[in-house]
C-alpha atoms as a PDB file:
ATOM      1  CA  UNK A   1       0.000   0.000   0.000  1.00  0.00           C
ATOM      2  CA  UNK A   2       1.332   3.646  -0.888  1.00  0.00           C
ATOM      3  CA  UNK A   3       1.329   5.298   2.863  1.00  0.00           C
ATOM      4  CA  UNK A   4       1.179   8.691   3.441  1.00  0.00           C
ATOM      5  CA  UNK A   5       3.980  10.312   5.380  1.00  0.00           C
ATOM      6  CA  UNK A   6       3.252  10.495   8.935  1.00  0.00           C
ATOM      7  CA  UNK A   7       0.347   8.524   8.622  1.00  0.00           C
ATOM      8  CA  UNK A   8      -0.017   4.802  10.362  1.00  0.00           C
ATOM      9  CA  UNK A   9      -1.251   1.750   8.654  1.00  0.00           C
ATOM     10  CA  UNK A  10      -3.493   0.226  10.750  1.00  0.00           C
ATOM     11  CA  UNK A  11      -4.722  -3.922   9.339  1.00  0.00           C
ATOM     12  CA  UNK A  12      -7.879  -5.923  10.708  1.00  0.00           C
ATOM     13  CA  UNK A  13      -5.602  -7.270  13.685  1.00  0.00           C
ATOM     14  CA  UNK A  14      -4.847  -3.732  15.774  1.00  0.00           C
ATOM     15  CA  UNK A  15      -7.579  -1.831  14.378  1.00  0.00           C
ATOM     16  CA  UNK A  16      -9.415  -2.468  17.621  1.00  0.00           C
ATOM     17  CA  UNK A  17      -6.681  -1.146  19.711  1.00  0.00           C
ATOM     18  CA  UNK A  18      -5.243   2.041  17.881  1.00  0.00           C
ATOM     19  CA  UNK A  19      -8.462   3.009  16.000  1.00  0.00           C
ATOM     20  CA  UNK A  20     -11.424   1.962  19.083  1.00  0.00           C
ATOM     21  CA  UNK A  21      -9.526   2.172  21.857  1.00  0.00           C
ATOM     22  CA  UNK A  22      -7.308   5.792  20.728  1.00  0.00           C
ATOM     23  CA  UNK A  23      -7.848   8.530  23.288  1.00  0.00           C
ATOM     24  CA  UNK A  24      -7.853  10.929  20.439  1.00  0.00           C
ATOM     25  CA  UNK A  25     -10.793  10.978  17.672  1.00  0.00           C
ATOM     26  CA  UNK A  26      -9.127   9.127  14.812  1.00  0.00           C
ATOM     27  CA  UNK A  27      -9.523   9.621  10.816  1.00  0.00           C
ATOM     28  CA  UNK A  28      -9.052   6.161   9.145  1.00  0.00           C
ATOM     29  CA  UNK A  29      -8.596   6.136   5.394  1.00  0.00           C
ATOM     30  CA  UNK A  30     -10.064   2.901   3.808  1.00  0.00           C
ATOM     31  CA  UNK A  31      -7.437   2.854   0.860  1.00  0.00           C
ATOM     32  CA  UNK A  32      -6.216   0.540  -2.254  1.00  0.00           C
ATOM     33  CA  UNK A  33      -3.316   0.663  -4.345  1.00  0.00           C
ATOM     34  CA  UNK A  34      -5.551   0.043  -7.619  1.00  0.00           C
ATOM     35  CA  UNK A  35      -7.700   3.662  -6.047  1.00  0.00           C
ATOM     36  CA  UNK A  36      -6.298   6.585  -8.205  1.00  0.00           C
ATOM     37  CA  UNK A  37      -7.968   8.817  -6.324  1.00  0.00           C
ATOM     38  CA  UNK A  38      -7.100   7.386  -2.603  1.00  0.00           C
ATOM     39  CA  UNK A  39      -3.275   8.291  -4.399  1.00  0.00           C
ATOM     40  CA  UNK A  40      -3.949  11.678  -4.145  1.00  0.00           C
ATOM     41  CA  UNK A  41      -5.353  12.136  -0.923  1.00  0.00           C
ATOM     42  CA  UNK A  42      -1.817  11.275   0.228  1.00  0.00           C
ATOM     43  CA  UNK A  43      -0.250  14.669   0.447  1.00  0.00           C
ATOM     44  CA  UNK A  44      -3.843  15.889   2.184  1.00  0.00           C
ATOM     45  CA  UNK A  45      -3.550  13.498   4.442  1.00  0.00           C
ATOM     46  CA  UNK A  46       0.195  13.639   5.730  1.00  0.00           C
ATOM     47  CA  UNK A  47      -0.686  17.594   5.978  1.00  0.00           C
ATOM     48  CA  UNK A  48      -4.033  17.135   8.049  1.00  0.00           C
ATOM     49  CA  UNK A  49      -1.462  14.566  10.359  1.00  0.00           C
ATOM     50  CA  UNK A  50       0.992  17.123  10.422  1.00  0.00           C
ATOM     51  CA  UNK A  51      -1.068  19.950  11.367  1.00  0.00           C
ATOM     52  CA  UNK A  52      -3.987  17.965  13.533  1.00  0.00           C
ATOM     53  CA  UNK A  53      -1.866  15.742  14.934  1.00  0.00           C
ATOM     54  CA  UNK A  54      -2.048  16.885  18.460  1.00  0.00           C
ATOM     55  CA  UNK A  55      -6.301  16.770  18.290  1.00  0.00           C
ATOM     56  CA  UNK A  56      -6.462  13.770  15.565  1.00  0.00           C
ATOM     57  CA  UNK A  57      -5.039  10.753  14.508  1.00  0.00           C
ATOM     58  CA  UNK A  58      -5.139   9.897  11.022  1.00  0.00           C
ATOM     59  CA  UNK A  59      -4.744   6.195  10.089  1.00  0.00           C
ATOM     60  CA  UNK A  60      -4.965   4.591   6.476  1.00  0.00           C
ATOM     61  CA  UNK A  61      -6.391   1.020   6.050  1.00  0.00           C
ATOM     62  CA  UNK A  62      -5.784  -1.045   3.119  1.00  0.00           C
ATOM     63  CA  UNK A  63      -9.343  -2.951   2.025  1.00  0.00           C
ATOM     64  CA  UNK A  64      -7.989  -5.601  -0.287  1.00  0.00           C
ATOM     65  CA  UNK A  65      -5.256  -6.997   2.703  1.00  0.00           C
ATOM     66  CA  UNK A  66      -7.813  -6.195   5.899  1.00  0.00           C
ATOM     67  CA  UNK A  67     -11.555  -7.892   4.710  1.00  0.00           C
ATOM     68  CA  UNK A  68     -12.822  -8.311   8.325  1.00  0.00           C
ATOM     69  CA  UNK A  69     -12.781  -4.607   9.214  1.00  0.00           C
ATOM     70  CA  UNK A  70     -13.500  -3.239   5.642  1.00  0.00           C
ATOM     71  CA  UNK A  71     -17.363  -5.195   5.901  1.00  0.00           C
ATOM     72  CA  UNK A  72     -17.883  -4.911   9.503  1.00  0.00           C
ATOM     73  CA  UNK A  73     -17.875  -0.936   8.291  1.00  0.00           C
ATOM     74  CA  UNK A  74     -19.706  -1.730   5.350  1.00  0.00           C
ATOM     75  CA  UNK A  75     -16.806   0.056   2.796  1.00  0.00           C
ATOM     76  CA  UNK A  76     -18.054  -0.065  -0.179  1.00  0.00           C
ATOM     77  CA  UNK A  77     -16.005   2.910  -2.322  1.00  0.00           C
ATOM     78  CA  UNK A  78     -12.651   3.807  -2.292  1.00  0.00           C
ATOM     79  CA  UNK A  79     -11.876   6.356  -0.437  1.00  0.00           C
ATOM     80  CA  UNK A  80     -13.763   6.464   2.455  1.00  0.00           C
ATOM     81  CA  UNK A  81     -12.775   8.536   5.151  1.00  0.00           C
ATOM     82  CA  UNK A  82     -14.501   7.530   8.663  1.00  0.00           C
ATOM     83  CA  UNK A  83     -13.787   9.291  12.114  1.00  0.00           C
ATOM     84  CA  UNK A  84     -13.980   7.296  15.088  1.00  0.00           C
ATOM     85  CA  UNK A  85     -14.037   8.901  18.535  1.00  0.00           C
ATOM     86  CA  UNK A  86     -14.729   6.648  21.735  1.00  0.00           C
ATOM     87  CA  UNK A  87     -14.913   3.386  19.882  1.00  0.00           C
ATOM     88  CA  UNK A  88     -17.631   4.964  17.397  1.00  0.00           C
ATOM     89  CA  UNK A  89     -17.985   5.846  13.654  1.00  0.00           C
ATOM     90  CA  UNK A  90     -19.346   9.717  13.970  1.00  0.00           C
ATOM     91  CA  UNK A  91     -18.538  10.536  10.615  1.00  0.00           C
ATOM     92  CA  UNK A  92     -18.130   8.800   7.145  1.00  0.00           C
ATOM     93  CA  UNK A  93     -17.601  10.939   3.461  1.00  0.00           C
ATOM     94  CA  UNK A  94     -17.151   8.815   0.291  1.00  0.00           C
ATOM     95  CA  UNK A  95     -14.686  10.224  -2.278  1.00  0.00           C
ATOM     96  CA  UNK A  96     -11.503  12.096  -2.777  1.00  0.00           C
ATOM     97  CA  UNK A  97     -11.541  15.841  -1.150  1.00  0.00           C
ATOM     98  CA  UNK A  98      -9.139  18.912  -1.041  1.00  0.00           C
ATOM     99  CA  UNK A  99      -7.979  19.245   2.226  1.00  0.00           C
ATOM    100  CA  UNK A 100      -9.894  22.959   2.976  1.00  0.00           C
ATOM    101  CA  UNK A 101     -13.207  20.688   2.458  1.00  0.00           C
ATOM    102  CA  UNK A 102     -11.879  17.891   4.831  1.00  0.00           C
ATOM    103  CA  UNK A 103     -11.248  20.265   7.838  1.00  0.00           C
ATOM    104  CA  UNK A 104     -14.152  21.866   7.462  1.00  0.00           C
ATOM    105  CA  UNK A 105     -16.241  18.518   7.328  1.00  0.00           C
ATOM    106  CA  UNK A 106     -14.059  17.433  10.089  1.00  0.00           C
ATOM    107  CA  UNK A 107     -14.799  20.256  12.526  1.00  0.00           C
ATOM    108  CA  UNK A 108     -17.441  19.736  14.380  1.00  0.00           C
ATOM    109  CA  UNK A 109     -16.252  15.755  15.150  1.00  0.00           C
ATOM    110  CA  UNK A 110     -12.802  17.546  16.668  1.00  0.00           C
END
């Protein structure tokens, strides 16, 4: 999978403990190599890490290596951005986004 920089890859086997149980609201990235547009979310995403990181943890999953998590969430399209906070989905937004449009959709879940 093609990471983003300062962004964790999280698989079905620790998804439980550093998306559920994070003491931070988290932003997981369900991603695929074959996804051009989860390609260009990389640079959004290593800035929204850079810049968020002390309110938000952003986290990438790869769909076609992690199956069990990918259905229990029902992830369907790639990308799909979900926020977890306190073991919870709060948020989910299908589709490739500049990163102005993320913050602001992110706001009120921070």
């Amino acid at each position: 999978m093609i990471r983003a920089a300062g962004v964790t890859e999280v698989t079905d086997a620790d998804f439980g403990t550093e998306v559920l149980d994070a003491p931070l609201p988290v932003l997981v990235e369900f991603t695929a190599d074959w996804c051009p547009p989860c390609r260009q979310m990389g640079p959004v995403l290593t800035a929204l890490a850079a810049e968020e990181g002390e309110r938000l943890k952003v986290v990438q999953l790869d769909v076609d290596t992690n199956p069990l998590t990918t259905n229990a969430y029902k992830v369907l399209s790639m990308p799909t951005f979900m926020v977890f906070r306190d073991g919870e989905p709060v948020r989910s937004m299908v589709g490739a986004r500049p990163k102005r449009r993320l913050l602001e959709e992110l706001t009120d879940v921070l």
